[in-house]
Protein backbone atom coordinates (compact mmCIF):
# COMPACT_ATOMS: atom_id res chain seq x y z
CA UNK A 1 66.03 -82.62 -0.14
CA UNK A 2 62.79 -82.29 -2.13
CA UNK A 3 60.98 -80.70 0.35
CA UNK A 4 60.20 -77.15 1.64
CA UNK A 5 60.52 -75.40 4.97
CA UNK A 6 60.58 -72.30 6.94
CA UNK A 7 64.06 -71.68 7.71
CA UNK A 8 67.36 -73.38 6.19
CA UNK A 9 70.21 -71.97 8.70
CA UNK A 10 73.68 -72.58 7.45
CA UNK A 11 76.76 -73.41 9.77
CA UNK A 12 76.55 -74.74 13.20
CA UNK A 13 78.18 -72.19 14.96
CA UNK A 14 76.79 -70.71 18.52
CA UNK A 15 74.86 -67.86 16.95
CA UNK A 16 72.88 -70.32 14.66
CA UNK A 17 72.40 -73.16 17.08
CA UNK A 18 70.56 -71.22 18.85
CA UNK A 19 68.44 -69.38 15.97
CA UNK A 20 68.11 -72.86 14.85
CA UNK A 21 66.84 -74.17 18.33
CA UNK A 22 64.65 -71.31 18.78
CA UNK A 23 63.03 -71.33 15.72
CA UNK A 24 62.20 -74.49 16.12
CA UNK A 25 60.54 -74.47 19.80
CA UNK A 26 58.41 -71.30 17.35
CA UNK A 27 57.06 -74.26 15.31
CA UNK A 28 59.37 -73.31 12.28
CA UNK A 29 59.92 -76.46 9.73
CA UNK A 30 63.96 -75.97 10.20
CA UNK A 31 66.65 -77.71 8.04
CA UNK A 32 70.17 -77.01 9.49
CA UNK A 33 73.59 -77.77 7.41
CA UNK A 34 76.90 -77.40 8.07
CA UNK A 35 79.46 -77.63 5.05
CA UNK A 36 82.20 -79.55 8.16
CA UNK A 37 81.56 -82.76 9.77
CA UNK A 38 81.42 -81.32 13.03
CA UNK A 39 79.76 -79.01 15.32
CA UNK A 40 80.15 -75.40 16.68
CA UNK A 41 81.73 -73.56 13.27
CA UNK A 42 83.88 -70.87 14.71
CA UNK A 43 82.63 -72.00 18.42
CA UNK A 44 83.77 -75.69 18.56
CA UNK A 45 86.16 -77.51 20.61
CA UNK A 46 88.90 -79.19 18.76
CA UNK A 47 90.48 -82.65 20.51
CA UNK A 48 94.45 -82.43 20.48
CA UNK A 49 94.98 -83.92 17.05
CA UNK A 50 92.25 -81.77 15.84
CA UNK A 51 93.96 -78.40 17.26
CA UNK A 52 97.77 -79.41 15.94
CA UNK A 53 96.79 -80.25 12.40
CA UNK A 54 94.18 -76.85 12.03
CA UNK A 55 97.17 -74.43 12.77
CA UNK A 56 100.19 -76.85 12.35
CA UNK A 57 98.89 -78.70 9.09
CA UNK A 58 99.95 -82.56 9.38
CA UNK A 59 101.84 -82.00 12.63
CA UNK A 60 101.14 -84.36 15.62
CA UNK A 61 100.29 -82.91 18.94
CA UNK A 62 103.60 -84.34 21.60
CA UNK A 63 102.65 -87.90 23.62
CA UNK A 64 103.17 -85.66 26.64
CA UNK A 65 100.15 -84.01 26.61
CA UNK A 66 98.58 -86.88 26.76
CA UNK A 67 95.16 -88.51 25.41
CA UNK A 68 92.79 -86.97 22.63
CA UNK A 69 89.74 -87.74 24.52
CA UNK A 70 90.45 -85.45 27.18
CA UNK A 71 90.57 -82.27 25.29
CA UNK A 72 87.95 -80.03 23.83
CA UNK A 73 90.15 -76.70 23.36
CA UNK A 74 87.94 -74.00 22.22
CA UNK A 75 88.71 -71.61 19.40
CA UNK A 76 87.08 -68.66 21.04
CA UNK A 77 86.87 -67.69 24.37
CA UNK A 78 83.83 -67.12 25.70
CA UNK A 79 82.14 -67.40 29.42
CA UNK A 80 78.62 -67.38 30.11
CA UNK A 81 77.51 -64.25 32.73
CA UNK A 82 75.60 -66.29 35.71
CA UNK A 83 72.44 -63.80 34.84
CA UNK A 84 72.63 -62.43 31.50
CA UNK A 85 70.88 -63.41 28.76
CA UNK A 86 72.36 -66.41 27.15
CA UNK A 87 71.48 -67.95 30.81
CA UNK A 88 68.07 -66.86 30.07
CA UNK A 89 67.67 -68.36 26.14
CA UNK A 90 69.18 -72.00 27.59
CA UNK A 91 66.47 -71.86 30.64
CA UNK A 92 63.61 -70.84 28.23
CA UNK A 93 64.43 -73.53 25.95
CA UNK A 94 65.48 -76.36 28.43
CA UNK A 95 68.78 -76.66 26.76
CA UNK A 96 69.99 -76.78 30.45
CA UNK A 97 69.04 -80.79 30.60
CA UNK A 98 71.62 -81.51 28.16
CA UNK A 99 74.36 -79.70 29.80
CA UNK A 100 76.92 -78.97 32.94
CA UNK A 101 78.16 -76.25 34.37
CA UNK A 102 81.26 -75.44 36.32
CA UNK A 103 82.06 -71.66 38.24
CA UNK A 104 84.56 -69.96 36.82
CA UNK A 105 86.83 -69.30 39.72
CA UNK A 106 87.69 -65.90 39.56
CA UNK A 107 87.50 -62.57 37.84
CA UNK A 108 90.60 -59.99 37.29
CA UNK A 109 91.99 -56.80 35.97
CA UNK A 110 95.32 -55.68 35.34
CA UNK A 111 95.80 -52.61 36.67
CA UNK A 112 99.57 -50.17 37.55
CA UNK A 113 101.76 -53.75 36.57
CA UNK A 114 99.58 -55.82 39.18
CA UNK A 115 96.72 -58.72 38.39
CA UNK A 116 94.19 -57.89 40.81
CA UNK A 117 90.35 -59.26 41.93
CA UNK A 118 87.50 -57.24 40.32
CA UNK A 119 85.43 -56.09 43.60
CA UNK A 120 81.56 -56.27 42.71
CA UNK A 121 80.20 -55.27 46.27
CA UNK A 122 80.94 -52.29 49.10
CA UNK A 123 81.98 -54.84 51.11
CA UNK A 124 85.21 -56.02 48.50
CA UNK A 125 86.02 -52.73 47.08
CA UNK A 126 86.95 -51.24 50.68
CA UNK A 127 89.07 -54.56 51.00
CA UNK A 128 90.91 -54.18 47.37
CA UNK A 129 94.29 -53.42 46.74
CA UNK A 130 93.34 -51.57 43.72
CA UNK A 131 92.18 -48.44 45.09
CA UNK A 132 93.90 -45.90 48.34
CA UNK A 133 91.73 -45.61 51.63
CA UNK A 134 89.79 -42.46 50.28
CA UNK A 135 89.21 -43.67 46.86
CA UNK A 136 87.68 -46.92 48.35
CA UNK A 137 85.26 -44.28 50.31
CA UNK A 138 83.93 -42.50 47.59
CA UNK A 139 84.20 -46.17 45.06
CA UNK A 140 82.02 -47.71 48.60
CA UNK A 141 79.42 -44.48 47.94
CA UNK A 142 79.28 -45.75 44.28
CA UNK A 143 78.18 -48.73 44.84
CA UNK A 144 75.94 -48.18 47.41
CA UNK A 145 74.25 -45.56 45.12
CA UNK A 146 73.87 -48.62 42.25
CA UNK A 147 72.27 -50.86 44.92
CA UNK A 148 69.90 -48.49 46.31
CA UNK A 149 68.77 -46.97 43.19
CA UNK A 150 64.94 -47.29 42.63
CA UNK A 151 63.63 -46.03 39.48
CA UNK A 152 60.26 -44.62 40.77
CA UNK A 153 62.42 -42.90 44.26
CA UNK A 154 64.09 -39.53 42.86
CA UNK A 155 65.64 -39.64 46.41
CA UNK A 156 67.95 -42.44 45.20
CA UNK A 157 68.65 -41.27 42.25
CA UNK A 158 71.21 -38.30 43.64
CA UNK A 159 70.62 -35.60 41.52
CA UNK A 160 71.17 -37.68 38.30
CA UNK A 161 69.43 -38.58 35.25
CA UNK A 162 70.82 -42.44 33.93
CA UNK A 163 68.95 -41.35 30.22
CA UNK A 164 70.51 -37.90 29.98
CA UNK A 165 73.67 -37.78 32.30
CA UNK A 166 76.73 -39.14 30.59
CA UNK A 167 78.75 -41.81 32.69
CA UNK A 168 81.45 -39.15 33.01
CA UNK A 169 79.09 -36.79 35.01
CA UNK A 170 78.24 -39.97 37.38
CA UNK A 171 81.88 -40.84 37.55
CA UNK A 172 82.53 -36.99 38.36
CA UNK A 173 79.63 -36.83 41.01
CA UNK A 174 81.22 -39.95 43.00
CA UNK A 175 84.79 -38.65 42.66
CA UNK A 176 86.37 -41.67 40.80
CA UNK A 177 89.38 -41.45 40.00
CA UNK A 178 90.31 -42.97 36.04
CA UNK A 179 92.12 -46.28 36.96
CA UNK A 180 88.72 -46.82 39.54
CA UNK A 181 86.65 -45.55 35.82
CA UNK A 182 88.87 -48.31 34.20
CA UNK A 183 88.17 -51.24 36.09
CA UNK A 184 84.48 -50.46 36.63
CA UNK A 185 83.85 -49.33 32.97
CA UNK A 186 85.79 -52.34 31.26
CA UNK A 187 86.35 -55.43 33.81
CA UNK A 188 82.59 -55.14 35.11
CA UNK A 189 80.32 -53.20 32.69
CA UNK A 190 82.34 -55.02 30.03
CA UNK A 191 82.72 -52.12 27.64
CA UNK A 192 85.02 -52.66 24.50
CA UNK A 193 86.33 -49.11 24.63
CA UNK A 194 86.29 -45.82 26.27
CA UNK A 195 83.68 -44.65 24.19
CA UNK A 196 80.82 -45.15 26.96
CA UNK A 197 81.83 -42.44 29.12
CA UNK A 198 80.02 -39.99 26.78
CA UNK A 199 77.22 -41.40 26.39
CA UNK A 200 73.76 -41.80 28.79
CA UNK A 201 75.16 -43.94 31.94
CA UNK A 202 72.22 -45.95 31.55
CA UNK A 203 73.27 -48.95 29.80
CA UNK A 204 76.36 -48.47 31.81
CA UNK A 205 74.41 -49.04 35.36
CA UNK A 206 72.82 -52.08 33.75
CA UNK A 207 75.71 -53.59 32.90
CA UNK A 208 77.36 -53.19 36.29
CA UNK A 209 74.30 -54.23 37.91
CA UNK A 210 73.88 -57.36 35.36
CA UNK A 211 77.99 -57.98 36.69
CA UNK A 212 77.06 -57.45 40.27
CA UNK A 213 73.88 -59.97 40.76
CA UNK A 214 75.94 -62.58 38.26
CA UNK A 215 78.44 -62.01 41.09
CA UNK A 216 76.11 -62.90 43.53
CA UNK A 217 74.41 -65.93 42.24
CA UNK A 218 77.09 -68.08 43.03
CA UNK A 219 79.98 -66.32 44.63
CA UNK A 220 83.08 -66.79 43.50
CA UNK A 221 82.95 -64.81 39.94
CA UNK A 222 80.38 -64.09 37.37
CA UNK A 223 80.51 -66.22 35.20
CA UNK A 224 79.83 -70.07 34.25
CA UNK A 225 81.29 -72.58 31.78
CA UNK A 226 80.10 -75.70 30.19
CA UNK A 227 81.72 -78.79 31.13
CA UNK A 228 83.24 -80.38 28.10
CA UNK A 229 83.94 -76.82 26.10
CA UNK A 230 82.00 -74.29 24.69
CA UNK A 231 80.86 -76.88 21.81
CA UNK A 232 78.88 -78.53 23.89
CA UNK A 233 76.39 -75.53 23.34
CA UNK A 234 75.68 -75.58 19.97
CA UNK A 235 75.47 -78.77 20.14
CA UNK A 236 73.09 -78.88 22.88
CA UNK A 237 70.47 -76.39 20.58
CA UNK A 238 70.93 -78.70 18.05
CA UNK A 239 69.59 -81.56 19.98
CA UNK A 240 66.46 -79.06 20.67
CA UNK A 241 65.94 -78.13 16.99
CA UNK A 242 66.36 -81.94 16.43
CA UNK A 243 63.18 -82.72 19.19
CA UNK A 244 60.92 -80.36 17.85
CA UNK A 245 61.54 -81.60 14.17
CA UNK A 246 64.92 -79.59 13.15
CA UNK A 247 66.96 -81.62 10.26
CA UNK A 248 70.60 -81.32 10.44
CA UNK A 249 73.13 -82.07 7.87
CA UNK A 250 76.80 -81.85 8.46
CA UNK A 251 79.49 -82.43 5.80
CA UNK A 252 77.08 -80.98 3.23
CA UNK A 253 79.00 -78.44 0.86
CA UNK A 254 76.71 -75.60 0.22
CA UNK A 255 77.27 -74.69 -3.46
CA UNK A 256 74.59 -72.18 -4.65
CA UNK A 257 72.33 -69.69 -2.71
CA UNK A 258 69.33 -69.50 -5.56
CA UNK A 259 67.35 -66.33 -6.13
CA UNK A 260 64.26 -65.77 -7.26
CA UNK A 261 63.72 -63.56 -10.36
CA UNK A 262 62.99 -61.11 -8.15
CA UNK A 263 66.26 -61.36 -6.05
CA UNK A 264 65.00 -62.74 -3.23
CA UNK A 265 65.76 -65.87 -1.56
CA UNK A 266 64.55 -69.53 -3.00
CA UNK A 267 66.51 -71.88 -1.74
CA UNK A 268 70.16 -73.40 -0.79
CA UNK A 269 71.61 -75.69 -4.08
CA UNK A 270 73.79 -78.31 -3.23
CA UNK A 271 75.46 -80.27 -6.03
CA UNK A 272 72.11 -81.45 -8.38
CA UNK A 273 69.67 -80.69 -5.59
CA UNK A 274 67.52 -77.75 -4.93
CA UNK A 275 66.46 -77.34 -1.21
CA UNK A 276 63.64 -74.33 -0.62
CA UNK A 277 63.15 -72.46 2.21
CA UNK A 278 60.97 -69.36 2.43
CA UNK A 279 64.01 -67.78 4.91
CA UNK A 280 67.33 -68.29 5.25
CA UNK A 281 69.90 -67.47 8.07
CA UNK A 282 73.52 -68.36 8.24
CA UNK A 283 76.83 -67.39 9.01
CA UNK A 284 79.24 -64.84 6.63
CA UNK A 285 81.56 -67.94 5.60
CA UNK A 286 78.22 -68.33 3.31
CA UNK A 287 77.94 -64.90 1.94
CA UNK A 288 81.23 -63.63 1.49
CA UNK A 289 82.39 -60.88 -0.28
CA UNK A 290 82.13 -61.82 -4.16
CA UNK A 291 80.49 -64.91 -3.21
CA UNK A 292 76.64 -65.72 -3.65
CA UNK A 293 76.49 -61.95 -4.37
CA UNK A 294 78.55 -60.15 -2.18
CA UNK A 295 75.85 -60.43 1.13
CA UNK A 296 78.51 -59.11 3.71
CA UNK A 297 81.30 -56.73 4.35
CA UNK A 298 85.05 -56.81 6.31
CA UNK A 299 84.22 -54.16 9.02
CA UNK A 300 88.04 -52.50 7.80
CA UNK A 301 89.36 -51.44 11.27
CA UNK A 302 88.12 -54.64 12.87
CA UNK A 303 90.15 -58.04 12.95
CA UNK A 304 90.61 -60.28 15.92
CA UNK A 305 93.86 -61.44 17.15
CA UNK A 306 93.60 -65.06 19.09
CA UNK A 307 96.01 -67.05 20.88
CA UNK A 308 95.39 -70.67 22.16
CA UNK A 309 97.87 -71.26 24.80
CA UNK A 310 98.64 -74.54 26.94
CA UNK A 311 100.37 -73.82 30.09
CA UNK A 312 101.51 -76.27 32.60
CA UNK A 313 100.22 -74.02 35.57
CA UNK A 314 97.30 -71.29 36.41
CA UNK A 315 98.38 -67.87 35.24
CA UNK A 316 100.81 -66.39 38.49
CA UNK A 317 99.03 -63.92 40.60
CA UNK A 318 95.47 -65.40 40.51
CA UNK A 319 95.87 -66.96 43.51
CA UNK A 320 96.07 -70.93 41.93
CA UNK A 321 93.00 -70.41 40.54
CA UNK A 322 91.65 -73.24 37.95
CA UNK A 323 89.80 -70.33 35.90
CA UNK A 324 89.67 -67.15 35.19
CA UNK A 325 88.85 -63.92 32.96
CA UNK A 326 91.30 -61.49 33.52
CA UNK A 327 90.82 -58.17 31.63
CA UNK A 328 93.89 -55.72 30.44
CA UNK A 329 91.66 -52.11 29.70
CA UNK A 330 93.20 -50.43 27.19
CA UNK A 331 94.63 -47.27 29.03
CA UNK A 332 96.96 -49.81 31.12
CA UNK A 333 98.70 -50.80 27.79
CA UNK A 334 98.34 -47.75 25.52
CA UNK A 335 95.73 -49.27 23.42
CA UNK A 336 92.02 -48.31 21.88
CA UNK A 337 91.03 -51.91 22.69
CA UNK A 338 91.01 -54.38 25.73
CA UNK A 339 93.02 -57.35 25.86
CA UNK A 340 91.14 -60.24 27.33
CA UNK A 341 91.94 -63.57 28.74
CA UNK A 342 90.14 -66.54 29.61
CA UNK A 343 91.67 -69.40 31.54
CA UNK A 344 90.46 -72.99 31.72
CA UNK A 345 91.23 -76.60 33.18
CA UNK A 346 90.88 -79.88 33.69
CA UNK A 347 88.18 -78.95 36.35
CA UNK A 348 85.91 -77.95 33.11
CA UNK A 349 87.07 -81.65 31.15
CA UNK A 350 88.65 -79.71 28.37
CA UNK A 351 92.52 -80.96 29.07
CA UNK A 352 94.61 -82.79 30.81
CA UNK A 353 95.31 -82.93 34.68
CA UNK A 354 97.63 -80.48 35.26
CA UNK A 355 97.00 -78.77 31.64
CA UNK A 356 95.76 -75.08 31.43
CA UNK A 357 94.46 -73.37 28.35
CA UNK A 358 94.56 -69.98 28.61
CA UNK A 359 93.10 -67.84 24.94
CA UNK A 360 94.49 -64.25 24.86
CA UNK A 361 92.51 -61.78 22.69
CA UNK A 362 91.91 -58.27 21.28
CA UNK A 363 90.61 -56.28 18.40
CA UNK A 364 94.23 -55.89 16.13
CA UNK A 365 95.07 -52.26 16.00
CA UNK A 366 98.35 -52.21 13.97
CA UNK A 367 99.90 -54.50 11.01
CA UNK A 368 101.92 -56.60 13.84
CA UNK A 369 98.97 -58.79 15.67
CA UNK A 370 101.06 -61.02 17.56
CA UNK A 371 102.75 -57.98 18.94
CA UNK A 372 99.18 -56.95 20.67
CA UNK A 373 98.66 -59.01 22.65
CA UNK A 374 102.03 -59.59 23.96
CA UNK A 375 101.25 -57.64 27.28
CA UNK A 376 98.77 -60.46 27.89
CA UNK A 377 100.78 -63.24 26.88
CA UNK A 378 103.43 -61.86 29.28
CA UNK A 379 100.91 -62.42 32.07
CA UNK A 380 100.72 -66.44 31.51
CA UNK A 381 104.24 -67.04 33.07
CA UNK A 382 106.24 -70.11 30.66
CA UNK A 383 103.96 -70.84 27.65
CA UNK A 384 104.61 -74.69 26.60
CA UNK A 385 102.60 -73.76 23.06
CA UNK A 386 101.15 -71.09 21.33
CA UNK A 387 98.44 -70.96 18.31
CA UNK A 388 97.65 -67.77 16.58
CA UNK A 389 95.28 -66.62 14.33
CA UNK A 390 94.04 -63.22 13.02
CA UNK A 391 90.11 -63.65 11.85
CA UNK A 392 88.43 -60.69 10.04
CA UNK A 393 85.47 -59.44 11.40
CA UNK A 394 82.11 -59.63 9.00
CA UNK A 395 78.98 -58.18 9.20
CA UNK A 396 75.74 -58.09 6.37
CA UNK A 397 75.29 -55.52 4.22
CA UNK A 398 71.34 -55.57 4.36
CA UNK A 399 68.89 -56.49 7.20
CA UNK A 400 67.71 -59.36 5.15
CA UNK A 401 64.08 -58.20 5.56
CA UNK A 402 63.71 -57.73 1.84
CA UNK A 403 65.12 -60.44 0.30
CA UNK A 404 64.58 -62.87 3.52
CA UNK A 405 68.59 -63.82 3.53
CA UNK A 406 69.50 -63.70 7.22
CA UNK A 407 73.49 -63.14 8.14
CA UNK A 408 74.98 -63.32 11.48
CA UNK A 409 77.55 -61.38 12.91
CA UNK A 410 81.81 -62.99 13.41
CA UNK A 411 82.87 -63.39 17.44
CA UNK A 412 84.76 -60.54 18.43
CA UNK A 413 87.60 -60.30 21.24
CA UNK A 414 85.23 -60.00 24.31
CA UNK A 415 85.54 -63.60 26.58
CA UNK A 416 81.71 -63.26 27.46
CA UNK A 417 78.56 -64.05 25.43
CA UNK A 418 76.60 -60.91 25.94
CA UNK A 419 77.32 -59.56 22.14
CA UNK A 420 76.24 -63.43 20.83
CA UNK A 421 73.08 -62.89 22.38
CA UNK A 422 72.62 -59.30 20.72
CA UNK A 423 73.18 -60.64 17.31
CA UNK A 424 70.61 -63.46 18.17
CA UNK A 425 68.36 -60.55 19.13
CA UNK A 426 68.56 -58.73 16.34
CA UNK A 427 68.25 -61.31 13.73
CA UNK A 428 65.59 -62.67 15.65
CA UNK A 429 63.40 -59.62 15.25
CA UNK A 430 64.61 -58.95 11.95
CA UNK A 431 63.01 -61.92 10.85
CA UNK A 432 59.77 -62.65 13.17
CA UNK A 433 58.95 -58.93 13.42
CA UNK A 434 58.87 -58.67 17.28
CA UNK A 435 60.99 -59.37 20.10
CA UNK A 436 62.16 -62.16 21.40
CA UNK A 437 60.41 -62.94 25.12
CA UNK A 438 62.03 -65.40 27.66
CA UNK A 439 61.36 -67.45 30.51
CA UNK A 440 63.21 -67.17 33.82
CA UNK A 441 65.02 -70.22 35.69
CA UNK A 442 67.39 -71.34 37.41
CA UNK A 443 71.02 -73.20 35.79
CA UNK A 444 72.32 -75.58 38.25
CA UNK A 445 76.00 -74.86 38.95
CA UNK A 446 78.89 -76.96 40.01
CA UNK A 447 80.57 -75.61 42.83
């Protein structure tokens, strides 16, 4: 503990795995601690004991679910999108050699009281039931007009501007009616809210695009899973910071963040010892409000509702399939906020045969959680158990880029990784000073 490095990073959650691992592929001297004895923070995966006695205190999990070993139930839900850029950060660093991946079977939105397939081509939107004959027409033209676009061809580009046009004008020019706006806008752009469709359609088009050649890749839905649970990720970046020289602690209790005179950051005290760093990053848990000096903030209107639910079946209307996201948009429910689910089985070695864990989530809205996300926990059919929480959502007061104290971001509601990787981002240049540049490969897949 007597030495100095680069970068301490506090808690092993996703977000600072992969700082950590990063970092440390950058030549940074890295020590990495983690006040629990396990991986993953607020992205592990619990075993069944684990799960019962976090939310149920000393109670034990029922003999009928069977074995510990064969669960590792995540606390958040998150997939990975086939070609976004979490896919890209594990290829650049060769994190892929210490993991699997599995398809996730199928994508959804509920739309008019019906769960229905997310189309992602021409070819599936003239075949789905979510749109009449003449809406699948101009929805077809839509499409077509994303594929074909070509950025230096005005002739593709139909009279619109993606930097200046709103996403409402290119909704308008198409036709598209607002339960077509819905699905496109939140189950394949992946937009929180309905506050895109003001703004340049740019980002917009690259989402759907980024949704549409995910789609592609490998077929059946966008997105991927690790076998063995999400906390197989950060552990898997901790095994990278550990090759290139990382030093992990777990079960270290963090009990001082020391300033300088100055105000600036020294080093991390634990119990008699002093460790120094000339950077630190970490999660809130290690900066909260009134603690170590107040470093972040509760974003007020922002909490996240969860709820980890075993079923003893797949969720009715997705055909029997062994996975899913399925996506509730906020104007089906009356909401500002989209509900999200994300389905898993014993296909991905997180339960037992014949087990599903399904995690409902949204952004809370009212001062009765539970009761939000009732319209998706109606969707699951007979619920065997149910485990709720309601997490704040933090995020630092300061960039860090004067007194070199680095915070990351809490996991919102979304079941995708897309807004873990802008946080990683953003620290990322916060604290080298440029942007972060990756490699492209391939992830092999599981069928």
């Amino acid at each position: 503990m007597d030495e100095e490095y680069d970068v301490i990073v506090l808690g092993t959650g996703l977000t600072e795995c992969i700082l950590s691992g990063l970092l440390s592929v950058e030549g940074k001297k890295v020590l990495h601690m983690d006040r629990n004895d396990y991986y993953g923070g607020e992205t592990a995966s619990l075993n069944l004991t684990q799960l019962y006695r976090k939310f149920r205190s000393n109670q034990e999990p029922p003999a009928e679910l069977g074995r510990d070993r064969d669960y590792a139930i995540d606390l958040v839900s998150k997939f990975i999108i086939a070609s976004g850029e979490l896919t890209k950060m594990l290829v650049h660093t060769d994190v892929t050699r210490y993991l699997e991946f599995k398809q996730i079977a199928g994508s959804f939105v509920y739309r008019d009281g019906k769960i229905s397939k997310v189309p992602s081509t021409e070819l599936e939107a003239v075949k789905s039931p979510l749109m009449g004959l003449f809406e699948k027409r101009r929805a077809k033209k839509f499409f077509e007009f994303l594929q074909n676009w070509k950025e230096d061809d005005p002739a593709t580009h139909a009279g619109l501007d993606l930097d200046k046009d709103s996403m409402k004008t290119v909704y308008e020019k198409f036709g598209l009616e607002p339960g077509t706006q819905d699905f496109i806008g939140h189950a394949m752009a992946l937009h929180l809210d309905d506050d895109y469709i003001t703004k340049p359609a740019r980002p917009t088009y690259e989402r759907i695009v980024l949704y549409t050649s995910s789609m592609a890749r490998y077929g059946k839905s966008p997105y991927i899973y690790p076998l063995y649970g999400l906390g197989e990720l950060p552990q898997s970046f901790a095994r990278l910071s550990a090759i290139y020289g990382g030093t992990y602690m777990l079960d270290k209790k963090v009990d001082e963040i020391v300033l300088d005179s100055n105000g600036n950051f020294f080093g991390v005290r634990c119990g008699d010892e002093t460790v120094r760093a000339k950077q630190v990053v970490g999660d809130p848990s290690y900066f909260g409000a009134g603690e170590n000096g107040g470093k972040v903030r509760v974003v007020e209107e922002k909490k996240v509702v969860r709820a980890i639910c075993l079923l003893k079946h797949p969720i009715p209307g997705t055909d029997d399939s062994d996975s899913v996201q399925l996506i509730i948009p906020q104007n089906q429910v009356q909401r500002h906020n989209d509900i999200y689910i994300a389905m898993v089985s014993s296909t991905h070695n997180v339960c037992a045969k014949d087990i599903y864990v399904a995690i409902v989530s949204t952004i809370v809205e009212t001062d009765k959680p539970e009761l939000e996300i009732a319209p998706g926990i109606g969707l699951l059919g007979p619920v065997y158990d149910k485990f709720v929480s309601v997490s704040p959502v933090y995020v630092p007061v300061a960039n860090g880029q004067q007194d070199q104290i680095y915070i990351t971001r809490s996991y919102d509601a979304t079941s995708h990784f897309e807004t873990v990787v802008d946080d990683v981002n953003d620290v990322w240049r916060r604290m080298i000073g440029s942007d972060l540049v990756l490699k492209k490969r391939e992830v092999a897949v599981e069928e």
